[in-house]
C-alpha atoms as a PDB file:
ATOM      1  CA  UNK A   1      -1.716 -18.878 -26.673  1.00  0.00           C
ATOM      2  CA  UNK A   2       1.383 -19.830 -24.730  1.00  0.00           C
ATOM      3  CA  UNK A   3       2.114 -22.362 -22.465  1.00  0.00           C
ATOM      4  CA  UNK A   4       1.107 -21.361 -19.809  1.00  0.00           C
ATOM      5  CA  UNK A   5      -2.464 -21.569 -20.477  1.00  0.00           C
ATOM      6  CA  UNK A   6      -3.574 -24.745 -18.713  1.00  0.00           C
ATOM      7  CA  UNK A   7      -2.549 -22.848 -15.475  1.00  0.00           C
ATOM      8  CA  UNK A   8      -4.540 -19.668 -13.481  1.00  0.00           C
ATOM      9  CA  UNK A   9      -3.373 -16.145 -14.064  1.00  0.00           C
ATOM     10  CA  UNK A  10      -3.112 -14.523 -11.081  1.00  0.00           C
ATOM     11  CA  UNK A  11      -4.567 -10.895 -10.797  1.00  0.00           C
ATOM     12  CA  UNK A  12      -3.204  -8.804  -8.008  1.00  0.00           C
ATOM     13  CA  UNK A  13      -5.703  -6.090  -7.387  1.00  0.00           C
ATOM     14  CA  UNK A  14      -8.245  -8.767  -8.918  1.00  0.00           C
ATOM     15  CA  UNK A  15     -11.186  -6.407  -7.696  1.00  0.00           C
ATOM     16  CA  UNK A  16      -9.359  -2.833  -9.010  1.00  0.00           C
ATOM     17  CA  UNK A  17     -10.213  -0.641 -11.966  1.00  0.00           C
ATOM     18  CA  UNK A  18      -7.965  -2.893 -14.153  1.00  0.00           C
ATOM     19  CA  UNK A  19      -8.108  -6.000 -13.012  1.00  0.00           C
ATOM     20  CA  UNK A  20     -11.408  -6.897 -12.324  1.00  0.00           C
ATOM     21  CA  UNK A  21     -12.033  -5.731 -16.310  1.00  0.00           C
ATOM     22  CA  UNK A  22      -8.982  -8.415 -17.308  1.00  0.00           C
ATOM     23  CA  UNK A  23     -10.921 -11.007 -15.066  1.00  0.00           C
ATOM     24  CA  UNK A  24     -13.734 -10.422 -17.039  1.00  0.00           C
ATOM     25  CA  UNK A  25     -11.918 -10.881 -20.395  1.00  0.00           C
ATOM     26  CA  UNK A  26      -9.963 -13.845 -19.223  1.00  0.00           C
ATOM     27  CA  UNK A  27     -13.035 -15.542 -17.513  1.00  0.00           C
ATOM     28  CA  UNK A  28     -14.942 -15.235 -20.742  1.00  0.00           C
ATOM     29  CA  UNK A  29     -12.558 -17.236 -22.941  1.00  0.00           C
ATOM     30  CA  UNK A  30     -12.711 -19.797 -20.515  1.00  0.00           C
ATOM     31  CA  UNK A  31      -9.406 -19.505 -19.411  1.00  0.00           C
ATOM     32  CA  UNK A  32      -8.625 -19.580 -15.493  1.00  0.00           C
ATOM     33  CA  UNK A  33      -8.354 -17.147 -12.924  1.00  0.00           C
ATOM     34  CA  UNK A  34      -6.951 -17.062  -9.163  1.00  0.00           C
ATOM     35  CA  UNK A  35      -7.708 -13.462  -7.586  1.00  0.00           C
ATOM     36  CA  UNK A  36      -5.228 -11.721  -5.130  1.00  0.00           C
ATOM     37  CA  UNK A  37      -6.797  -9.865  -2.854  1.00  0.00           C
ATOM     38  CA  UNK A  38      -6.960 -10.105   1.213  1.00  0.00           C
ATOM     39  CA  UNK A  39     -10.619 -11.053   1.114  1.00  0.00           C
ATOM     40  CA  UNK A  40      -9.794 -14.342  -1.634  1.00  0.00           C
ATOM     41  CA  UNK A  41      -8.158 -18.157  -0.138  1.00  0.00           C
ATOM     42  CA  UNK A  42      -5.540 -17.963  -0.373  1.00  0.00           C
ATOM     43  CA  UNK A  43      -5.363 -14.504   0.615  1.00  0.00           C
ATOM     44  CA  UNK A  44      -2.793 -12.032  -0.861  1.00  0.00           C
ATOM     45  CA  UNK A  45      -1.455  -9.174   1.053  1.00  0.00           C
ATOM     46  CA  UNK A  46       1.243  -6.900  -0.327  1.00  0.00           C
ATOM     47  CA  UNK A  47       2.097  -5.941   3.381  1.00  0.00           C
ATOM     48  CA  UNK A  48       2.259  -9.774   4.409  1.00  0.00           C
ATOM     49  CA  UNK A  49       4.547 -11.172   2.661  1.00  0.00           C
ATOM     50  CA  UNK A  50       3.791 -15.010   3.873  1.00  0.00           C
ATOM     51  CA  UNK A  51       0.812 -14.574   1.656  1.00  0.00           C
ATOM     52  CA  UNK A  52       2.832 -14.310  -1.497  1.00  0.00           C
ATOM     53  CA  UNK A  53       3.710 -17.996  -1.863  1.00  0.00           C
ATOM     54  CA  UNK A  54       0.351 -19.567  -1.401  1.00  0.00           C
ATOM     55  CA  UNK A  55      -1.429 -17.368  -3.887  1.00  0.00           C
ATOM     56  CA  UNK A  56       1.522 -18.165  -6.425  1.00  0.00           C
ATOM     57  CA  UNK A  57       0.784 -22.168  -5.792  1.00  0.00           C
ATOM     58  CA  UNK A  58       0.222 -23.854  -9.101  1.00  0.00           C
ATOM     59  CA  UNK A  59       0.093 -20.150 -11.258  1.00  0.00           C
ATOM     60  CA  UNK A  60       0.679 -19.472 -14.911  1.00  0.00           C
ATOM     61  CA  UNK A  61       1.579 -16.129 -15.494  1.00  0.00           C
ATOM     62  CA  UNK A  62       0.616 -12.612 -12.714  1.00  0.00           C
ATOM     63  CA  UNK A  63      -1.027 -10.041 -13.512  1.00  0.00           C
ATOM     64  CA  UNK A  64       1.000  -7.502 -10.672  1.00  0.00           C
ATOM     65  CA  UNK A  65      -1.180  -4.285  -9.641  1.00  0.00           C
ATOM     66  CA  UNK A  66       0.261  -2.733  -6.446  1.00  0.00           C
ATOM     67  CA  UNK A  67      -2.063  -1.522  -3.955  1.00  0.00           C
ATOM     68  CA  UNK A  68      -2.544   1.259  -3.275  1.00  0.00           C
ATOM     69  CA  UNK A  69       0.149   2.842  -5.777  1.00  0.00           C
ATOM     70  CA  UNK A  70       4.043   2.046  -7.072  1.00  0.00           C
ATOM     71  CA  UNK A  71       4.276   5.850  -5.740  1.00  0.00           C
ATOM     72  CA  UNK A  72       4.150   5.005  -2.199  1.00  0.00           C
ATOM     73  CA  UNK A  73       7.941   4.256  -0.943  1.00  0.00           C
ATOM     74  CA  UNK A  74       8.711   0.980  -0.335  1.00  0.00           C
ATOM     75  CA  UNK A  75       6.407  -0.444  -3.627  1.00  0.00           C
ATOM     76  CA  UNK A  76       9.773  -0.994  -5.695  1.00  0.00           C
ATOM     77  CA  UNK A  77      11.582  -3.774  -2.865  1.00  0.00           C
ATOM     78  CA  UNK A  78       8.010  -4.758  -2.659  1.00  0.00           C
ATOM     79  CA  UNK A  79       7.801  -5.244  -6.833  1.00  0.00           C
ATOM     80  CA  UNK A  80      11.419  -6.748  -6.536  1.00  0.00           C
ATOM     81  CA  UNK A  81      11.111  -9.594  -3.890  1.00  0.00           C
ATOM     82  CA  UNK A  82       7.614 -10.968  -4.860  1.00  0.00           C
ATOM     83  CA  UNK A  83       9.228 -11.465  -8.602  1.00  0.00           C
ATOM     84  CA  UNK A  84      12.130 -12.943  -7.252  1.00  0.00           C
ATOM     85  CA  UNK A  85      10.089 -15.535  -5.546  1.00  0.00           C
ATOM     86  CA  UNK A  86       7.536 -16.133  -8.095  1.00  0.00           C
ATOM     87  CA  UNK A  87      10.674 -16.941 -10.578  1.00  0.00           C
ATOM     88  CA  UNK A  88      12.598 -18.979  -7.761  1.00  0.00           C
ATOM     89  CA  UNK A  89       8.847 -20.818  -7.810  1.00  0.00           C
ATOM     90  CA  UNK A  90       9.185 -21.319 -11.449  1.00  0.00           C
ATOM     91  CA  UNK A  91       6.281 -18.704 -13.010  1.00  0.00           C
ATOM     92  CA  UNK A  92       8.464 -16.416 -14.742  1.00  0.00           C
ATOM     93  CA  UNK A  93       5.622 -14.818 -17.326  1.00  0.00           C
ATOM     94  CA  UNK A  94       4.688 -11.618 -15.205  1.00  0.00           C
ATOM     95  CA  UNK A  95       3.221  -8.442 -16.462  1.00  0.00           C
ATOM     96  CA  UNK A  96       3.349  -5.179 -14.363  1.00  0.00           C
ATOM     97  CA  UNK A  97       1.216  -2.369 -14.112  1.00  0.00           C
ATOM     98  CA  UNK A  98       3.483   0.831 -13.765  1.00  0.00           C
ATOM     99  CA  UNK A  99       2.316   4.664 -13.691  1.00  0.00           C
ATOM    100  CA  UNK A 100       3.997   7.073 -16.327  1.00  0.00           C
ATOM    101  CA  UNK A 101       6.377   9.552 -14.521  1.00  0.00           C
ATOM    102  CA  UNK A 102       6.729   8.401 -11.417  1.00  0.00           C
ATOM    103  CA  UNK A 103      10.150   7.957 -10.207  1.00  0.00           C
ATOM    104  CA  UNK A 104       9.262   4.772  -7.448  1.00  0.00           C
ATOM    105  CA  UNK A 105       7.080   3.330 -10.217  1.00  0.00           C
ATOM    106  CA  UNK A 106       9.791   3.700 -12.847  1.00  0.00           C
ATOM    107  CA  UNK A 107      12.275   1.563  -9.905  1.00  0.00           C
ATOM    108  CA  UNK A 108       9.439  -1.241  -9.572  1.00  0.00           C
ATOM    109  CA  UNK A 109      10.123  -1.459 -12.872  1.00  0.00           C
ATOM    110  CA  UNK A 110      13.909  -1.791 -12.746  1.00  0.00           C
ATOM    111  CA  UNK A 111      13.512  -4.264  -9.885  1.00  0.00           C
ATOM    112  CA  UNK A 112      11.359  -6.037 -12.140  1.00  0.00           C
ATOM    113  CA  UNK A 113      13.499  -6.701 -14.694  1.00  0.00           C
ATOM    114  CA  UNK A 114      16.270  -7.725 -12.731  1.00  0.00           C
ATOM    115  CA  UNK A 115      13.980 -10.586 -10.763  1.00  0.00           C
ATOM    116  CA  UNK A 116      14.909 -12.366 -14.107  1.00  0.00           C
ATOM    117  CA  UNK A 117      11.488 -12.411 -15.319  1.00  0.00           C
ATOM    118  CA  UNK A 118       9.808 -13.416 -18.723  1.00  0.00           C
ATOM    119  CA  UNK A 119       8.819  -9.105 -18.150  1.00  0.00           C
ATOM    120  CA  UNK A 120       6.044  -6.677 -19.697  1.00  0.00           C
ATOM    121  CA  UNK A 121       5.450  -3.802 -17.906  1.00  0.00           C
ATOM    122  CA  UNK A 122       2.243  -1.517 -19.044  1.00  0.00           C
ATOM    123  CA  UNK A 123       3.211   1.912 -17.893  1.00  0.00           C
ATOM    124  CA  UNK A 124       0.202   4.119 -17.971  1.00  0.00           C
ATOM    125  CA  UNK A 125      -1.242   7.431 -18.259  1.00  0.00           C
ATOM    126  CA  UNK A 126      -3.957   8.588 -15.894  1.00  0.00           C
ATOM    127  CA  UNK A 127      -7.276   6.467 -16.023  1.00  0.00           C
ATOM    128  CA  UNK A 128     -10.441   7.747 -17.539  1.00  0.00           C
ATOM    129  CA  UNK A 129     -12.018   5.772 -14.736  1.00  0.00           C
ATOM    130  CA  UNK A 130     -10.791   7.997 -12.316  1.00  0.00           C
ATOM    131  CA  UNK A 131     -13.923  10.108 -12.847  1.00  0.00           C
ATOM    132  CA  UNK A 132     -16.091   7.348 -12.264  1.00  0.00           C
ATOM    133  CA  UNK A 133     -14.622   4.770 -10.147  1.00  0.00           C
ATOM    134  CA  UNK A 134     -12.769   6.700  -7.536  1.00  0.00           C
ATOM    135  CA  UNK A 135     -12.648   9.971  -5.696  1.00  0.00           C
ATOM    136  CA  UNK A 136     -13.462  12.269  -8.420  1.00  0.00           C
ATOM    137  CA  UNK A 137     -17.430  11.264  -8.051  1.00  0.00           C
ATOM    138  CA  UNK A 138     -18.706  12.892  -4.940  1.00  0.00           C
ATOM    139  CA  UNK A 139     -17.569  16.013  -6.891  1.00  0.00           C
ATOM    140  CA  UNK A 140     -18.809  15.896  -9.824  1.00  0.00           C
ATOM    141  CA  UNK A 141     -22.150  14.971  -8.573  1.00  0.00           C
ATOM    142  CA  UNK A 142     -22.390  18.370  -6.318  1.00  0.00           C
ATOM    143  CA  UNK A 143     -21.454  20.600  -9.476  1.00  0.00           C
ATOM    144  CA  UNK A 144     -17.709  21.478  -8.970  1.00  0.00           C
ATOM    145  CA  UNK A 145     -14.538  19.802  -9.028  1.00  0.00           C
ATOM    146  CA  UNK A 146     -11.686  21.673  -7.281  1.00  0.00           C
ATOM    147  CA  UNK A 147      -7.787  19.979  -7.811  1.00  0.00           C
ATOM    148  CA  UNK A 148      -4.647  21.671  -7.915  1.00  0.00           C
ATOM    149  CA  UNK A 149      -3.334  21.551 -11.439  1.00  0.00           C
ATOM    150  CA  UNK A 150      -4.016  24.196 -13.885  1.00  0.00           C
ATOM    151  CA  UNK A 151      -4.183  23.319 -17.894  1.00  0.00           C
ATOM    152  CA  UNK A 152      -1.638  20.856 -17.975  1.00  0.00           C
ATOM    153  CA  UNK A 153      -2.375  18.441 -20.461  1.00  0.00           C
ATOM    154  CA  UNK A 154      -2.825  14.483 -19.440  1.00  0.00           C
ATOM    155  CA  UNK A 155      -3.413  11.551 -22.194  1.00  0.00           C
ATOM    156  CA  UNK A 156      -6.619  10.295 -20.225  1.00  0.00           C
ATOM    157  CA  UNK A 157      -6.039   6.079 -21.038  1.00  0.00           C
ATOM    158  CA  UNK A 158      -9.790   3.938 -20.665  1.00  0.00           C
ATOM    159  CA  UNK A 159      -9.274   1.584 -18.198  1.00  0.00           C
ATOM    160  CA  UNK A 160     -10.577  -0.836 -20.662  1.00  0.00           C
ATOM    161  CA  UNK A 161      -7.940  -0.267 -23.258  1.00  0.00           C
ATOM    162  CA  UNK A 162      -5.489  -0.922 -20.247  1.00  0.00           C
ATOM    163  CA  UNK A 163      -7.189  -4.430 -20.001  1.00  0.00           C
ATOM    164  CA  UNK A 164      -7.678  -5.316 -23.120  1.00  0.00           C
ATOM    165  CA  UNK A 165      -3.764  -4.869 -23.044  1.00  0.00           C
ATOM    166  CA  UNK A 166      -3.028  -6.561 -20.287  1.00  0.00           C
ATOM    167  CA  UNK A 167      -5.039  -9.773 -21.944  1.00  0.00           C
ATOM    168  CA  UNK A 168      -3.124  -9.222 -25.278  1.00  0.00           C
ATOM    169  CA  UNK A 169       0.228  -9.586 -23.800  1.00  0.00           C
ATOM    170  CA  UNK A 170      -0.621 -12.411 -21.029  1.00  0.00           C
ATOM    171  CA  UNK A 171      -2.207 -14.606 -23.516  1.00  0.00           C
ATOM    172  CA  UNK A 172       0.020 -13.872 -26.739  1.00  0.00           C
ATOM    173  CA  UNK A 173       3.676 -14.634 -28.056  1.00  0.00           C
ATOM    174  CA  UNK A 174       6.180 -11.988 -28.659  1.00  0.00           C
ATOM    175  CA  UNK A 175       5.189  -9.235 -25.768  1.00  0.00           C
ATOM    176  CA  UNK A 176       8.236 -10.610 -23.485  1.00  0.00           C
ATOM    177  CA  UNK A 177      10.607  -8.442 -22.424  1.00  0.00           C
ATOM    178  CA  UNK A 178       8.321  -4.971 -24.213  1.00  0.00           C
ATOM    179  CA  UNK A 179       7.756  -1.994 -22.218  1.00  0.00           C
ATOM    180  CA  UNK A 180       4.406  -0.637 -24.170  1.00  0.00           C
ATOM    181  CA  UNK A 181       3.344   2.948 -22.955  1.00  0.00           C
ATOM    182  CA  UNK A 182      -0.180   3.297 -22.689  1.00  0.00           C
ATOM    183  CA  UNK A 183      -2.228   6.884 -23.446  1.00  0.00           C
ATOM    184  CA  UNK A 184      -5.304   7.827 -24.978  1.00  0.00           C
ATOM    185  CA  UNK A 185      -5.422   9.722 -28.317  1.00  0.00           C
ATOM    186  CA  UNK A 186      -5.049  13.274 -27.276  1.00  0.00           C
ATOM    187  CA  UNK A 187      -4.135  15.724 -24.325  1.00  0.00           C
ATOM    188  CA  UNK A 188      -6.834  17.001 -22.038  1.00  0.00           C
ATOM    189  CA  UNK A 189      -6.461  19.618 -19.369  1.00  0.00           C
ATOM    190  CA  UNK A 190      -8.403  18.293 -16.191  1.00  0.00           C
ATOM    191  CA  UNK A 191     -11.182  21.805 -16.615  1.00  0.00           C
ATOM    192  CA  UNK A 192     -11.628  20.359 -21.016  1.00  0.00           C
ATOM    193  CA  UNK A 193     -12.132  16.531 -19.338  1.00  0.00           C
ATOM    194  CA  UNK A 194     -14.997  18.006 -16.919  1.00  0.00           C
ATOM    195  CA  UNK A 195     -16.177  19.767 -19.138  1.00  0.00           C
ATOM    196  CA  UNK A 196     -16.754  16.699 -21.432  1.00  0.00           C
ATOM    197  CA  UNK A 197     -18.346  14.994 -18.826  1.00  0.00           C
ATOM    198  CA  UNK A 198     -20.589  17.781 -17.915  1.00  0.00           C
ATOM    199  CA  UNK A 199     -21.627  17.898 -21.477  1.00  0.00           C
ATOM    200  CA  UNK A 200     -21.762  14.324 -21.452  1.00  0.00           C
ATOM    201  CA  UNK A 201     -24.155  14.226 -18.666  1.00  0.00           C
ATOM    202  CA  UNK A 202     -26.324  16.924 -19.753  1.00  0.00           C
ATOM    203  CA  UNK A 203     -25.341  18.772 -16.045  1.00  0.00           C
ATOM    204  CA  UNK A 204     -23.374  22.136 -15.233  1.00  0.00           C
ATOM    205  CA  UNK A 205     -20.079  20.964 -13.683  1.00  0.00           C
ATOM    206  CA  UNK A 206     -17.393  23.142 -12.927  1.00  0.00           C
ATOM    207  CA  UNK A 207     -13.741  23.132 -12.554  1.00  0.00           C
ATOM    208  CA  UNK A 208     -11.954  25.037 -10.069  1.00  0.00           C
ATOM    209  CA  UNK A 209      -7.742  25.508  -9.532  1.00  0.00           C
ATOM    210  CA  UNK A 210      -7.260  25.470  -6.019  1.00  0.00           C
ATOM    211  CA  UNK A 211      -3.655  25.776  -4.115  1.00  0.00           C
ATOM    212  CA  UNK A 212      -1.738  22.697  -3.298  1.00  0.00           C
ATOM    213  CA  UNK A 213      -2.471  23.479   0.604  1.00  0.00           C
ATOM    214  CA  UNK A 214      -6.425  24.076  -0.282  1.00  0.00           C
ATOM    215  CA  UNK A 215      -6.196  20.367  -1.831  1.00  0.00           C
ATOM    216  CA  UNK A 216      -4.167  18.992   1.227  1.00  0.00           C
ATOM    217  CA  UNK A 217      -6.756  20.185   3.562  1.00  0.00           C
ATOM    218  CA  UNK A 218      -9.763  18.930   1.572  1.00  0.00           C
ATOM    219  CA  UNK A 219      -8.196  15.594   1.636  1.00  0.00           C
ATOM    220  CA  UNK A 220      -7.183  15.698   4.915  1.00  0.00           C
ATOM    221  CA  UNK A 221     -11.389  16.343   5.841  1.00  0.00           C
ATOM    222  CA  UNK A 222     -12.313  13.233   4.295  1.00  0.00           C
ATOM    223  CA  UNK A 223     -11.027  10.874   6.522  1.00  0.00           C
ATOM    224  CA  UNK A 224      -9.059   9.050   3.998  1.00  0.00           C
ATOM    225  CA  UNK A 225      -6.266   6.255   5.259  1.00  0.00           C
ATOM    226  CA  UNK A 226      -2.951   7.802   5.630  1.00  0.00           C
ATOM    227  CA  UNK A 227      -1.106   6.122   2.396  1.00  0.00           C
ATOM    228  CA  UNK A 228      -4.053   8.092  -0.452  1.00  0.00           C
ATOM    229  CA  UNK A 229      -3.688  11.258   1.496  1.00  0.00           C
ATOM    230  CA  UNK A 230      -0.078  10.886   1.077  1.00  0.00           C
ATOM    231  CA  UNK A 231      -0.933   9.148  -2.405  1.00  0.00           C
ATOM    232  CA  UNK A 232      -3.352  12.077  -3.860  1.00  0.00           C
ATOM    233  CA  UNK A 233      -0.990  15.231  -2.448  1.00  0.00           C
ATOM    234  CA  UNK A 234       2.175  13.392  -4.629  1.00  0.00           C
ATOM    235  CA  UNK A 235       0.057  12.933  -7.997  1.00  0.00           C
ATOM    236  CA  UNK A 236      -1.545  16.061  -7.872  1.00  0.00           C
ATOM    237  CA  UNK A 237       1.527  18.035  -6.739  1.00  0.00           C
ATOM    238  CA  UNK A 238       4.400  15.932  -8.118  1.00  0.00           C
ATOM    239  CA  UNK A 239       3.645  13.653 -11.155  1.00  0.00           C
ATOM    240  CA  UNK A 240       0.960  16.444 -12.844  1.00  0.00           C
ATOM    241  CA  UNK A 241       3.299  18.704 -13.490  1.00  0.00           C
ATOM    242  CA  UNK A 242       3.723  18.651 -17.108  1.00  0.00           C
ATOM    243  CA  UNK A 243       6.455  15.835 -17.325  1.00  0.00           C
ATOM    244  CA  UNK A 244       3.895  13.558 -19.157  1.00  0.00           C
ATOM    245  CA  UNK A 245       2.753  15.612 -21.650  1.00  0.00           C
ATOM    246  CA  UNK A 246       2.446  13.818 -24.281  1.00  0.00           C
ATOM    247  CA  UNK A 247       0.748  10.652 -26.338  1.00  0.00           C
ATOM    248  CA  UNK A 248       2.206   7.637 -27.308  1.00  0.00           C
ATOM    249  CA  UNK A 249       1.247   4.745 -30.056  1.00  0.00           C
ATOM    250  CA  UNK A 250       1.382   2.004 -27.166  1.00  0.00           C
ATOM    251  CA  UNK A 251      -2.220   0.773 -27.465  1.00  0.00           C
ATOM    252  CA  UNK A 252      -1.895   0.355 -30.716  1.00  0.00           C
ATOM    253  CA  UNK A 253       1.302  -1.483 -30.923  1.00  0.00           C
ATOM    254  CA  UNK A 254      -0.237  -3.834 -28.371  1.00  0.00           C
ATOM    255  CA  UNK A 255      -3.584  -3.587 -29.889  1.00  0.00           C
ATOM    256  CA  UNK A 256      -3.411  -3.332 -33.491  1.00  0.00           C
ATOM    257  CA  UNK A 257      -6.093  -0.310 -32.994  1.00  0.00           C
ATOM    258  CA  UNK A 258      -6.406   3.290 -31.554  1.00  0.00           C
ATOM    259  CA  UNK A 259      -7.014   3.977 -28.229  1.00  0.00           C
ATOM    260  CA  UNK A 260     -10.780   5.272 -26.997  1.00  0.00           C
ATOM    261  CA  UNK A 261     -10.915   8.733 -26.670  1.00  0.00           C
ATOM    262  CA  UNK A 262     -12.497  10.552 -23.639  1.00  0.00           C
ATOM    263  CA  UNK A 263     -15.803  11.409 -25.003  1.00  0.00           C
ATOM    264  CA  UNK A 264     -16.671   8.146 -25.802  1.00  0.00           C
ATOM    265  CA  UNK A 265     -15.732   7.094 -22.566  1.00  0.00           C
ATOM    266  CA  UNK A 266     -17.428  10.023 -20.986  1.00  0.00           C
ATOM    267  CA  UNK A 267     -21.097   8.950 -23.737  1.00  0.00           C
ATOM    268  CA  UNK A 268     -20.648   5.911 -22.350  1.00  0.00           C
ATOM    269  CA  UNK A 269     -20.278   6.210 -18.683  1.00  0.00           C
ATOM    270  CA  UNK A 270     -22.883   9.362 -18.619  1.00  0.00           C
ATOM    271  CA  UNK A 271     -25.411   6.751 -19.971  1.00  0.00           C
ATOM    272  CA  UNK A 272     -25.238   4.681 -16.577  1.00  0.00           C
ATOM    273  CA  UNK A 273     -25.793   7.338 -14.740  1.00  0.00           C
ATOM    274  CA  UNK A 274     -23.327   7.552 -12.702  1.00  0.00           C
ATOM    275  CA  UNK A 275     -22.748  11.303 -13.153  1.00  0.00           C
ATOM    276  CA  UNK A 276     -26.475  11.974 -12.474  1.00  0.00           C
ATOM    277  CA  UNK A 277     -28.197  13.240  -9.090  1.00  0.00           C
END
């Protein structure tokens, strides 16, 4: 355990995918916790940045999950001047979130590293939980999901192997200044990972390639804020274009273990029922 220990961690994005499962984990070894979000006191804002000091008051070590993505421009100076001040403020253990070929995510980390940070930056694959916990629902509960991306292969990383990470290297020695790549055990085109879940859930779900301007518009009818339309059009047409095809041995160097493959994740979650009408 290192030093820091007597002192909160503080989770930005304390109620997303990740960090609300590295609350958990922390919470249940007794060890302390301050949450960032807008709705917590103090309140933290990325877009405010006279928040930033009051949630860093009396912290340990961050936890740093951008809302609503290290894609959208502006995330890196964003990245770069909350660092700075949390090491001018003396809490120099920080451990980043980043997304795996994304050029503004790859400069967060860059800005990072030059805040003169105690650094470990988690830079990872596309969630599992993305099927469960986010837009990809509302489809697969009518039948079909319909993206733009054809059989590209992604490394689909459980969110909980991302946490379980994230609680290795916050509470342990020796994971300063490491840049551990995090992926699941195999590729998966986005049609094999429905399918899994279809199978999974005992339902017919299909998967349909649509255009980039078919996706665009189906976005646009949703009604979502400005920065996921944005957000969703550069994954899908930008980052999912083959560029991170591939797996790497991150979880286990972090982890001493191999990552969770899909189907269990997709057993697992299908058993909730989640998945089911």
């Amino acid at each position: 355990m290192n030093d820091t220990a007597s002192k909160p961690i503080l989770i930005l994005g304390g109620t997303g995918k990740t960090g609300r499962r590295l609350a958990e984990r922390l919470t249940a070894r007794d060890l302390p916790v301050r949450i960032g979000s807008r709705s917590t006191n103090p309140a933290f804002d990325w877009g405010d940045a006279t928040t930033w000091a009051p949630a860093l008051d009396g912290v340990g070590a961050v936890y740093i999950s951008y809302y609503p993505d290290l894609a959208v421009p502006g995330a890196a100076e964003a990245i770069g001047a909350f660092a700075s001040l949390a090491v001018a403020n003396g809490i120099t253990r920080l451990v980043l979130l980043s997304g795996r070929g994304e050029p503004e995510a790859q400069r967060a980390e860059e800005m990072l590293k030059a805040s003169g940070a105690d650094w470990t930056i988690l830079r990872c694959a596309w969630f599992s939980q993305n099927f469960s916990e986010g837009f990809l629902v509302e489809s697969l509960l009518e039948g079909a999901v319909a993206l733009p991306v054809g059989g590209v292969g992604e490394p689909f990383v459980d969110a909980d192997d991302i946490a379980d990470a994230a609680f290795a290297v916050l509470t342990e020695q020796g994971h300063a200044g490491q840049l551990y790549e995090l992926t699941g055990p195999r590729l998966m085109s986005f049609a094999d990972a429905v399918a899994e879940i279809g199978k999974a859930a005992g339902r017919d779900i299909r998967f349909v390639t649509i255009s980039h301007d078919e996706f665009t518009a189906a976005v646009a009818a949703h009604d979502l804020p400005p920065e996921f339309t944005w957000l969703l059009k550069e994954l899908f047409t930008e980052v999912l274009d083959g560029r991170n095809e591939s797996i790497t041995d991150g979880v286990q160097r972090v982890l001493g273990r191999p990552p969770k493959d899909f189907n269990a994740y997709a057993n697992e979650t299908a058993a909730t029922g989640v998945w089911s009408n």
